[in-house]
N, C-alpha and C. Protein backbone atom coordinates (compact mmCIF):
# COMPACT_ATOMS: atom_id res chain seq x y z
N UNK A 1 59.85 142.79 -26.01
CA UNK A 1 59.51 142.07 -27.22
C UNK A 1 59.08 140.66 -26.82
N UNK A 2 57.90 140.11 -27.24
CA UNK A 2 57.11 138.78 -26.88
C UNK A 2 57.31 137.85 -28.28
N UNK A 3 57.71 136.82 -28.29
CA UNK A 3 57.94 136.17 -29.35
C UNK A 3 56.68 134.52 -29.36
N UNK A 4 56.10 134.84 -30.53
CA UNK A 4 55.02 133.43 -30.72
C UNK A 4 55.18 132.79 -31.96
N UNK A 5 54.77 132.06 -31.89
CA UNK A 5 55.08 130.21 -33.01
C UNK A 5 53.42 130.18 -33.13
N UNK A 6 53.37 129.10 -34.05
CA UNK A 6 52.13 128.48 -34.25
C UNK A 6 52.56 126.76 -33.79
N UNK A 7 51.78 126.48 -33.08
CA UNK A 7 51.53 124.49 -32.96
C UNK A 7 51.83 124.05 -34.53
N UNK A 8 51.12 124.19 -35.64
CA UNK A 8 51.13 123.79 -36.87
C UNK A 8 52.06 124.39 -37.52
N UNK A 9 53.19 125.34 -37.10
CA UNK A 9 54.67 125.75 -37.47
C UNK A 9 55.45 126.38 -36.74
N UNK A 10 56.27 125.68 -35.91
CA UNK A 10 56.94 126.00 -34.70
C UNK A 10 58.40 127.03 -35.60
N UNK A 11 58.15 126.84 -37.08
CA UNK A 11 59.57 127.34 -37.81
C UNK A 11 58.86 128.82 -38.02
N UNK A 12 57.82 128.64 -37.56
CA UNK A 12 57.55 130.58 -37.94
C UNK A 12 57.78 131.09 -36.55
N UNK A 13 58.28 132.39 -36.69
CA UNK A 13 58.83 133.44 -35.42
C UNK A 13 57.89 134.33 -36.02
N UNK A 14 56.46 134.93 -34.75
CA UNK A 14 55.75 136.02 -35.02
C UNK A 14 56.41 136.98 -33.38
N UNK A 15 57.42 138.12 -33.59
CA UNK A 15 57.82 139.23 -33.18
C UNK A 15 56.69 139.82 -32.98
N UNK A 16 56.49 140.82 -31.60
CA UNK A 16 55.53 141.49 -31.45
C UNK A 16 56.03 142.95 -29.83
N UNK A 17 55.77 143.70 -30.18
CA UNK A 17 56.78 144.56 -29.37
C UNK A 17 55.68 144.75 -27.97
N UNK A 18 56.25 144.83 -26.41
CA UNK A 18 55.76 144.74 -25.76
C UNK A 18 55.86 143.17 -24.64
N UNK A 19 54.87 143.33 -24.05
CA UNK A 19 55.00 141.91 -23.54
C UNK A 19 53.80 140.83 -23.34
N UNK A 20 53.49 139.85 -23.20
CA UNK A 20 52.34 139.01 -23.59
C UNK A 20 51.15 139.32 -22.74
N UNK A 21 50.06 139.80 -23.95
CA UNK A 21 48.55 139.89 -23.46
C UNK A 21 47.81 139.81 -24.21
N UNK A 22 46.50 140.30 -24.52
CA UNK A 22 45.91 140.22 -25.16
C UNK A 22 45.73 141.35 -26.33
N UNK A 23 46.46 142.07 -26.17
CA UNK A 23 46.91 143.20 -27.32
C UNK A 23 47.89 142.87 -28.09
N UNK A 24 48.85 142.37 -27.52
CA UNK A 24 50.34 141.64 -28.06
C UNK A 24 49.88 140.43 -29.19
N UNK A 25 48.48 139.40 -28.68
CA UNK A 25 48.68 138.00 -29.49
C UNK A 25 47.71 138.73 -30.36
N UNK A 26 46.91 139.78 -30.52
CA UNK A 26 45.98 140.00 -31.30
C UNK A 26 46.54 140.91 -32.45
N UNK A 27 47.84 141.29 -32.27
CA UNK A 27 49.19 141.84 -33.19
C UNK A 27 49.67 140.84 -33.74
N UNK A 28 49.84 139.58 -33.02
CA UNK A 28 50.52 138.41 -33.47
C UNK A 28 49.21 137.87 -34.69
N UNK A 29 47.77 137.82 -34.27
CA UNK A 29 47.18 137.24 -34.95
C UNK A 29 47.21 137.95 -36.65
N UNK A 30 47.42 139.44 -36.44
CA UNK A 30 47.53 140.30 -37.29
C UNK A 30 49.00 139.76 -38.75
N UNK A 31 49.81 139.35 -37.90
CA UNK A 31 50.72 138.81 -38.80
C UNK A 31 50.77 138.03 -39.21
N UNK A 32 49.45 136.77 -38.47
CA UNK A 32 49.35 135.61 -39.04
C UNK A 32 48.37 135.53 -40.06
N UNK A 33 47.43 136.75 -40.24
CA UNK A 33 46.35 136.80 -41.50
C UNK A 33 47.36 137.30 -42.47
N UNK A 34 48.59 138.04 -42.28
CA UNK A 34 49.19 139.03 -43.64
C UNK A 34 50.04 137.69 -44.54
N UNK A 35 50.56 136.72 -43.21
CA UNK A 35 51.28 135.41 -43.86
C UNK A 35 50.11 134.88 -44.53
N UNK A 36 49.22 134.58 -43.83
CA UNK A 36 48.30 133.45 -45.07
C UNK A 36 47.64 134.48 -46.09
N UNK A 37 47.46 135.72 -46.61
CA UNK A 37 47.30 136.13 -46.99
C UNK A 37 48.38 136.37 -48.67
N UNK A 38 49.47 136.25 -48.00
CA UNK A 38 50.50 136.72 -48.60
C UNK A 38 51.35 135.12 -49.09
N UNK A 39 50.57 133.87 -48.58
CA UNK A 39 50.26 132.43 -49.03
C UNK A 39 51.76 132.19 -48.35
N UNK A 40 52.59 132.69 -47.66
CA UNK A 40 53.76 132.28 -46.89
C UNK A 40 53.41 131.47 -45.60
N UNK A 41 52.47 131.26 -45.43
CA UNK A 41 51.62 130.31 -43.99
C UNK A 41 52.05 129.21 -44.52
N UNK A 42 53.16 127.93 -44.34
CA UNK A 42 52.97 126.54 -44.74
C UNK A 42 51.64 125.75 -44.34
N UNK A 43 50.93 126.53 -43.03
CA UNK A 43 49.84 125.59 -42.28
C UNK A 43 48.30 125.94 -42.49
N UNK A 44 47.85 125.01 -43.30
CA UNK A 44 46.36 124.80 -43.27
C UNK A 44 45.20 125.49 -42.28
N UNK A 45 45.17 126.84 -41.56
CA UNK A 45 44.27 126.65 -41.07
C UNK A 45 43.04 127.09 -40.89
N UNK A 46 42.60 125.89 -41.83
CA UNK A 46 41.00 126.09 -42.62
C UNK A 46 39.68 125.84 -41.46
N UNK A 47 40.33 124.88 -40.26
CA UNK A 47 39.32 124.68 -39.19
C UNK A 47 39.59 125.90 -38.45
N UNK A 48 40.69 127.01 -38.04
CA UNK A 48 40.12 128.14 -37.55
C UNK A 48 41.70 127.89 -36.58
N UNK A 49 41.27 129.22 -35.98
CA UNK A 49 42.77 129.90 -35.15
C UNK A 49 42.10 130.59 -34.76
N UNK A 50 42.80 130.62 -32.92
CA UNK A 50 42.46 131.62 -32.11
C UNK A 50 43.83 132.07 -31.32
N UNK A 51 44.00 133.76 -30.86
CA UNK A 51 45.17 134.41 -30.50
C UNK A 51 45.36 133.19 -29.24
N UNK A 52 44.44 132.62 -28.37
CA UNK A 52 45.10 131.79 -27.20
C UNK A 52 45.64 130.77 -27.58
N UNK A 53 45.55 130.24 -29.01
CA UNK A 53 46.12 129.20 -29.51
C UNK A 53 47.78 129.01 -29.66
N UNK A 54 48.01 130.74 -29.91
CA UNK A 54 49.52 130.97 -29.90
C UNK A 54 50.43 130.69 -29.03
N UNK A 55 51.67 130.01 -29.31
CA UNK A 55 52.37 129.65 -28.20
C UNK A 55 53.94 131.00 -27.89
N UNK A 56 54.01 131.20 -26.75
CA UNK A 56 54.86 132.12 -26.21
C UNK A 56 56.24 131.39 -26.20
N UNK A 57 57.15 132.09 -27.25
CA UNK A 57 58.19 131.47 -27.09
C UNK A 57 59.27 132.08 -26.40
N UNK A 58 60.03 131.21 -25.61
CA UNK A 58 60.41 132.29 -24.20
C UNK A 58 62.33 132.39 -24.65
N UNK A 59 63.38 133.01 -24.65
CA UNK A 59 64.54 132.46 -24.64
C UNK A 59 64.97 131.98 -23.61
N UNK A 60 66.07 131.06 -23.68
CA UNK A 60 66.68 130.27 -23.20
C UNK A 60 67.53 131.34 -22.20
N UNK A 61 67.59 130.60 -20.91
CA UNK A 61 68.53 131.64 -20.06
C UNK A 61 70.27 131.27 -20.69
N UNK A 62 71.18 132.90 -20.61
CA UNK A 62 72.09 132.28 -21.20
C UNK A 62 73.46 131.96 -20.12
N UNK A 63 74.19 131.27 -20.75
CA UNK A 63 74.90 130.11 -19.85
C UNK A 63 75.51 131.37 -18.62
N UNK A 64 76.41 132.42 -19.35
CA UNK A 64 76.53 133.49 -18.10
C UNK A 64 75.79 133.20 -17.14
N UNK A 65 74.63 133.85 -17.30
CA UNK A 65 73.22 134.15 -16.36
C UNK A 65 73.05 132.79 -15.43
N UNK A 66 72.74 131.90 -15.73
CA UNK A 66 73.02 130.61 -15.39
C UNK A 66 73.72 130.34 -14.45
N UNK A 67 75.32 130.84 -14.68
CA UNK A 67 76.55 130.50 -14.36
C UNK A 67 76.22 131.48 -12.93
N UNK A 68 76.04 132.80 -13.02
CA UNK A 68 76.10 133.69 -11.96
C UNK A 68 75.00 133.33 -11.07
N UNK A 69 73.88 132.44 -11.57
CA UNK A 69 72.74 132.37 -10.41
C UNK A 69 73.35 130.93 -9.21
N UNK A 70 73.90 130.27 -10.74
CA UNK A 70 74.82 128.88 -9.54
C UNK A 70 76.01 129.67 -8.41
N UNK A 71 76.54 130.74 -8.68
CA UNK A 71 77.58 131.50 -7.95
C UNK A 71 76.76 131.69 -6.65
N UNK A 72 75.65 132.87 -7.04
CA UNK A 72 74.72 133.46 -6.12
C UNK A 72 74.30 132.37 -5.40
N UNK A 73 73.89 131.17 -5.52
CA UNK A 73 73.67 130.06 -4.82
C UNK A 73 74.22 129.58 -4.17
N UNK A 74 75.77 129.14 -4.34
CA UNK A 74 76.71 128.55 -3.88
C UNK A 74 76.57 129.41 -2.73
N UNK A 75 76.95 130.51 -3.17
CA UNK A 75 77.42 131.60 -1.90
C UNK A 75 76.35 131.38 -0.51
N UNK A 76 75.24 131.75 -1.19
CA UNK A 76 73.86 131.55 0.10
C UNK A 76 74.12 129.99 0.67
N UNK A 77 74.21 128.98 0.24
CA UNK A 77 74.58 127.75 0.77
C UNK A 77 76.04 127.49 1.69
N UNK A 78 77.09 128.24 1.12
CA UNK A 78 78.23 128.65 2.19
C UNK A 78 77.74 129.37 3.38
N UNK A 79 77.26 130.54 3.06
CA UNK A 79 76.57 131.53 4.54
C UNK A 79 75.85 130.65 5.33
N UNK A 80 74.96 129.72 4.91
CA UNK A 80 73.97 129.41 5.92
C UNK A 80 75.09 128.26 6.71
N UNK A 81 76.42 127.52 5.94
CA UNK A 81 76.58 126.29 6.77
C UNK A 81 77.48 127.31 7.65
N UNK A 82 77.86 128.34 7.58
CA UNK A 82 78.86 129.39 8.07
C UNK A 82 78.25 129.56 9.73
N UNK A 83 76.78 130.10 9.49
CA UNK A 83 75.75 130.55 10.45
C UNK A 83 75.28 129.55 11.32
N UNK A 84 75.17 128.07 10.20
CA UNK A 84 74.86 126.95 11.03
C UNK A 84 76.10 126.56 12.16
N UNK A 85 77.34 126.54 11.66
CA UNK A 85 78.26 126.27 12.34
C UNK A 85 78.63 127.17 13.79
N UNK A 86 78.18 128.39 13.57
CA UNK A 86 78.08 128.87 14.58
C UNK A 86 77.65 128.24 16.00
N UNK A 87 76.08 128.12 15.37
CA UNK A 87 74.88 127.55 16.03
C UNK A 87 75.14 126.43 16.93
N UNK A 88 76.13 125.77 16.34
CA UNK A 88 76.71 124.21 16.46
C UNK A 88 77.27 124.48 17.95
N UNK A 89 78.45 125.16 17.42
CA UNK A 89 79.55 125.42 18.43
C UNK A 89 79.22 126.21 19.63
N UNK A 90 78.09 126.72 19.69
CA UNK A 90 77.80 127.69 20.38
C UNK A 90 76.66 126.79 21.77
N UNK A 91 76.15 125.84 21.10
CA UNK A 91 75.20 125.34 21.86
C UNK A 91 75.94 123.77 22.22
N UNK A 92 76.68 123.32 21.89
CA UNK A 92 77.45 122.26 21.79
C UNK A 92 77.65 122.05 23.29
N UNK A 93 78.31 122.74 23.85
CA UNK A 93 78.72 122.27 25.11
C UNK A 93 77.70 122.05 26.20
N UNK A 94 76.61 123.16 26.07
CA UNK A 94 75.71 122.73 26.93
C UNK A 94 74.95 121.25 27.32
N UNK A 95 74.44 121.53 25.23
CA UNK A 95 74.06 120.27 25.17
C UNK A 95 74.64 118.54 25.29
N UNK A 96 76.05 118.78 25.86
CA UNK A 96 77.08 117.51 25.86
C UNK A 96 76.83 117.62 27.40
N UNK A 97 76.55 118.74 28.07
CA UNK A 97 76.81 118.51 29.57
C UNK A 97 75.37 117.68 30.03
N UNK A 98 74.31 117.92 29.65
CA UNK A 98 72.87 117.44 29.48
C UNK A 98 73.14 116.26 29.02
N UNK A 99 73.56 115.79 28.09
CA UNK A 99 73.80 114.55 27.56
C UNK A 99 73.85 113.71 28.48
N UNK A 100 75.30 114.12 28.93
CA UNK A 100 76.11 113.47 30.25
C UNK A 100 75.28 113.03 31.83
N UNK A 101 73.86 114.07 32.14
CA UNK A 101 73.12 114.25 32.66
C UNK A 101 72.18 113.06 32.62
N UNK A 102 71.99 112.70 31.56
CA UNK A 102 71.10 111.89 31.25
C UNK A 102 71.11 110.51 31.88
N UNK A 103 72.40 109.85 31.48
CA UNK A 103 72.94 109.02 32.02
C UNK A 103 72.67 108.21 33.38
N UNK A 104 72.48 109.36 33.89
CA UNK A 104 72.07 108.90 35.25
C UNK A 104 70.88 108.76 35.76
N UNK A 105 69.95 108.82 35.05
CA UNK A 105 68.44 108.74 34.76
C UNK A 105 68.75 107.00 34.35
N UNK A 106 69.67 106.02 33.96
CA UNK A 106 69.31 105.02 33.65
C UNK A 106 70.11 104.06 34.79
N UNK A 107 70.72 104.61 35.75
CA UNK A 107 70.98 104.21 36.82
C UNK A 107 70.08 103.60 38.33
N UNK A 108 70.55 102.36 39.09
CA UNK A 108 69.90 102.86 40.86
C UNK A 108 70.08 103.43 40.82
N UNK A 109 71.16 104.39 40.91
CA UNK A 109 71.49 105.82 41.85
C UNK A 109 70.78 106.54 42.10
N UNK A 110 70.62 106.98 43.19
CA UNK A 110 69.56 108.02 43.61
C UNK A 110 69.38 109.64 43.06
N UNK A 111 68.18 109.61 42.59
CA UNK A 111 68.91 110.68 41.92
C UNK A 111 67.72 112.35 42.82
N UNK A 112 68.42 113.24 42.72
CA UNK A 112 67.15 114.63 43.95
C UNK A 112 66.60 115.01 42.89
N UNK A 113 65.70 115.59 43.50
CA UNK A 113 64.73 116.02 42.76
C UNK A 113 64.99 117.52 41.86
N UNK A 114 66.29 118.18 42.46
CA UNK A 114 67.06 119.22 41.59
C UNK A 114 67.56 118.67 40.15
N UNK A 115 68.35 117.80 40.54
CA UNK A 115 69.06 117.26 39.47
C UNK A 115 67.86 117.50 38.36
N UNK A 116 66.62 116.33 38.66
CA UNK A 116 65.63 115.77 37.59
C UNK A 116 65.34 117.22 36.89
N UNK A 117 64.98 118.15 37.75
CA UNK A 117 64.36 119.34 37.08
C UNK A 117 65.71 120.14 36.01
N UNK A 118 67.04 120.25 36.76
CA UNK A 118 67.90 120.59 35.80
C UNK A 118 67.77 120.17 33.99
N UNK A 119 67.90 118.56 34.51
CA UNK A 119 67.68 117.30 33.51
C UNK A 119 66.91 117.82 32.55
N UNK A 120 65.75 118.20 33.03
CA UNK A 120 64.44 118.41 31.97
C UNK A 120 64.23 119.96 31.64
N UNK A 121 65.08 120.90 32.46
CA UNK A 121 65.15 121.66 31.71
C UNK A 121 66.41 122.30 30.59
N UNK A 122 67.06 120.91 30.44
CA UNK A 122 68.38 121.12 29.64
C UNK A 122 67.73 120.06 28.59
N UNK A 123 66.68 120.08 28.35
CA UNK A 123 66.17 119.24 27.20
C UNK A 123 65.64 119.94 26.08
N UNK A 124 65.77 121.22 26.33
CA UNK A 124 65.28 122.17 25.59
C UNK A 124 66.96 122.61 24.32
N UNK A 125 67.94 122.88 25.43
CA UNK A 125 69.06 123.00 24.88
C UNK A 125 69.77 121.91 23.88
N UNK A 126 69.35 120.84 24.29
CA UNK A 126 69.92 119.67 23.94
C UNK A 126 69.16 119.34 22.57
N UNK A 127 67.92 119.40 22.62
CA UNK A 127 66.81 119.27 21.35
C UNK A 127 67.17 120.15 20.16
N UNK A 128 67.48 121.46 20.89
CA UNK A 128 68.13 122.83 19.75
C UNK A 128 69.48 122.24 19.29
N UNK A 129 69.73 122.03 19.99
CA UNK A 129 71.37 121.73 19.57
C UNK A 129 71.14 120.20 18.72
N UNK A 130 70.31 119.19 18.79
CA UNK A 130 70.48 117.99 17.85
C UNK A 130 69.90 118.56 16.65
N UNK A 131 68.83 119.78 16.46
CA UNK A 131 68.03 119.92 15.76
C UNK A 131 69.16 121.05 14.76
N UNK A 132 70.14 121.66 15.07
CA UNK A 132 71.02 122.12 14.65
C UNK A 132 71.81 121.33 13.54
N UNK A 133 72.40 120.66 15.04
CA UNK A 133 73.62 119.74 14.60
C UNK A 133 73.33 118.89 12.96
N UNK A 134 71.87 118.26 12.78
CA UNK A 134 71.49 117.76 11.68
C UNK A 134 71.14 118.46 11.01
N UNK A 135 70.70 119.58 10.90
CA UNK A 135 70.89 120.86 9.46
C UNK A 135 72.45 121.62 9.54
N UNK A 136 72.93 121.45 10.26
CA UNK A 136 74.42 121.97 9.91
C UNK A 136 75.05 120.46 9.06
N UNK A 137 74.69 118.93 9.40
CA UNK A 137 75.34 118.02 8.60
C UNK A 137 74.73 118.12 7.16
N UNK A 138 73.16 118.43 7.02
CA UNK A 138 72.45 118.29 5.64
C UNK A 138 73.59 119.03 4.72
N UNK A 139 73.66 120.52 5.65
CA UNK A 139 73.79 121.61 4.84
C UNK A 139 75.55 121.38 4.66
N UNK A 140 76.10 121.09 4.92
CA UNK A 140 77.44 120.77 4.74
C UNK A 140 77.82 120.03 3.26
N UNK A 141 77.03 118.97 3.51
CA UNK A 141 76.94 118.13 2.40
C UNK A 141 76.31 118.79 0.88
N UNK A 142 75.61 119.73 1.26
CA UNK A 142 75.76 120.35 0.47
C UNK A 142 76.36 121.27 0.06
N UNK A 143 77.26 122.51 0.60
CA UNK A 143 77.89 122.54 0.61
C UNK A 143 79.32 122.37 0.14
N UNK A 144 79.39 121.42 0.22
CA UNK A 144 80.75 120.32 -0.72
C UNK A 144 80.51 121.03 -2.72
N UNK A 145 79.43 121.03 -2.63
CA UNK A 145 79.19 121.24 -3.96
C UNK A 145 79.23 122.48 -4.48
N UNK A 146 78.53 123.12 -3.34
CA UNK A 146 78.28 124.85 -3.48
C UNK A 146 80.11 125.22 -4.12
N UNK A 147 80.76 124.60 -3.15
CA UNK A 147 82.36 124.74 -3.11
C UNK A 147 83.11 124.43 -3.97
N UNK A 148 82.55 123.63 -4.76
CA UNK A 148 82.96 123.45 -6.47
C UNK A 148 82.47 124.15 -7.29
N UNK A 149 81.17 124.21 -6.53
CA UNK A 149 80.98 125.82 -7.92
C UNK A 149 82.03 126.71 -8.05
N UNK A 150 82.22 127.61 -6.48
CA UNK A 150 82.75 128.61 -6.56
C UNK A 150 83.77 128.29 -6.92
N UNK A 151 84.68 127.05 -6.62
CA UNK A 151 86.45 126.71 -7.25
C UNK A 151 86.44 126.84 -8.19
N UNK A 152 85.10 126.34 -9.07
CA UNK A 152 85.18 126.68 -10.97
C UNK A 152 85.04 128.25 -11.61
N UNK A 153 84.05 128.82 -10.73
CA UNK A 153 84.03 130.31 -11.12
C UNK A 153 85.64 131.07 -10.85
N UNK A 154 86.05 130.49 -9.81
CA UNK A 154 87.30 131.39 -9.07
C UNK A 154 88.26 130.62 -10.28
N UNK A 155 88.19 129.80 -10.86
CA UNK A 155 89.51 129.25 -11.91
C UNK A 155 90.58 130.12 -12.55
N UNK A 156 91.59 130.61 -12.62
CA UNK A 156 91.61 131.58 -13.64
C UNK A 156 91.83 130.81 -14.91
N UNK A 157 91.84 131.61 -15.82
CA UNK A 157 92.34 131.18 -16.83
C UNK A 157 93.28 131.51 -16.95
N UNK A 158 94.56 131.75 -16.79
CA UNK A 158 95.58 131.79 -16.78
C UNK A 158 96.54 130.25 -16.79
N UNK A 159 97.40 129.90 -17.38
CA UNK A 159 98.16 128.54 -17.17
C UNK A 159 99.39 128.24 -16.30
């Protein structure tokens, strides 16, 4: 069922079974000649009407529906900091030992030519792992919230 208004009377509801096309508003237009016909049209329209003129009136999502898509959300925003955290912990150490590596790149100390190549190829690990580490903090922070959703859904009502 497709529901349309007129611009010049948003208080009329024209019902029309099906869903919006050009068969549907040309049903709708059908009800809007039987109203002015039948002089129940409050709106003037003597300069003319066309079916694209009609506006599609949509309902409102209801608060349930609403309520369960913020759930479904929350949840996907828990999984990913879940997955992120993984990610974290998993690459963490490497990338702290590289860190540590680094260090000595800002030294005299002599440094071989093994080391350097280690160095630069633990820059790869180290990049994954910062590039982690700051979508596991975004997503955390969000998170926080996801986690009030679900505390409010999980509420009971009970006292």
């Amino acid at each position: 069922m497709v529901k349309y208004t007129l611009p010049q009377s948003p208080e009329i509801i024209l019902n029309v079974p099906g869903k919006d096309s050009a068969k549907a508003r040309d049903k709708a237009m059908d009800q809007v000649m039987e109203l002015m016909d039948e002089g129940k049209l409050p709106t003037d329209l003597a300069e003319g009407f066309s079916s694209q003129q009609l506006i599609e009136v949509k309902e409102a999502a209801t608060d349930t529906a609403s309520d369960e898509d913020a759930v479904t959300q929350a949840v996907q925003v828990l999984s990913s900091l879940a997955t992120l955290k993984l990610k974290v912990q998993e690459s963490r150490e490497e990338a702290m030992a590289v860190r540590a590596a680094i260090d000595v790149l800002f030294t005299d100390k002599s440094v071989s030519e093994e080391e350097i190549t280690r160095i630069k190829e633990g820059f790869k690990a180290l990049k994954n792992f910062a590039q982690v580490n700051l979508r596991y903090q975004e997503a955390r922070a969000k998170a926080e919230e996801a986690r009030t959703v679900l505390d409010r859904a999980l509420k009971s009502t009970e006292t």
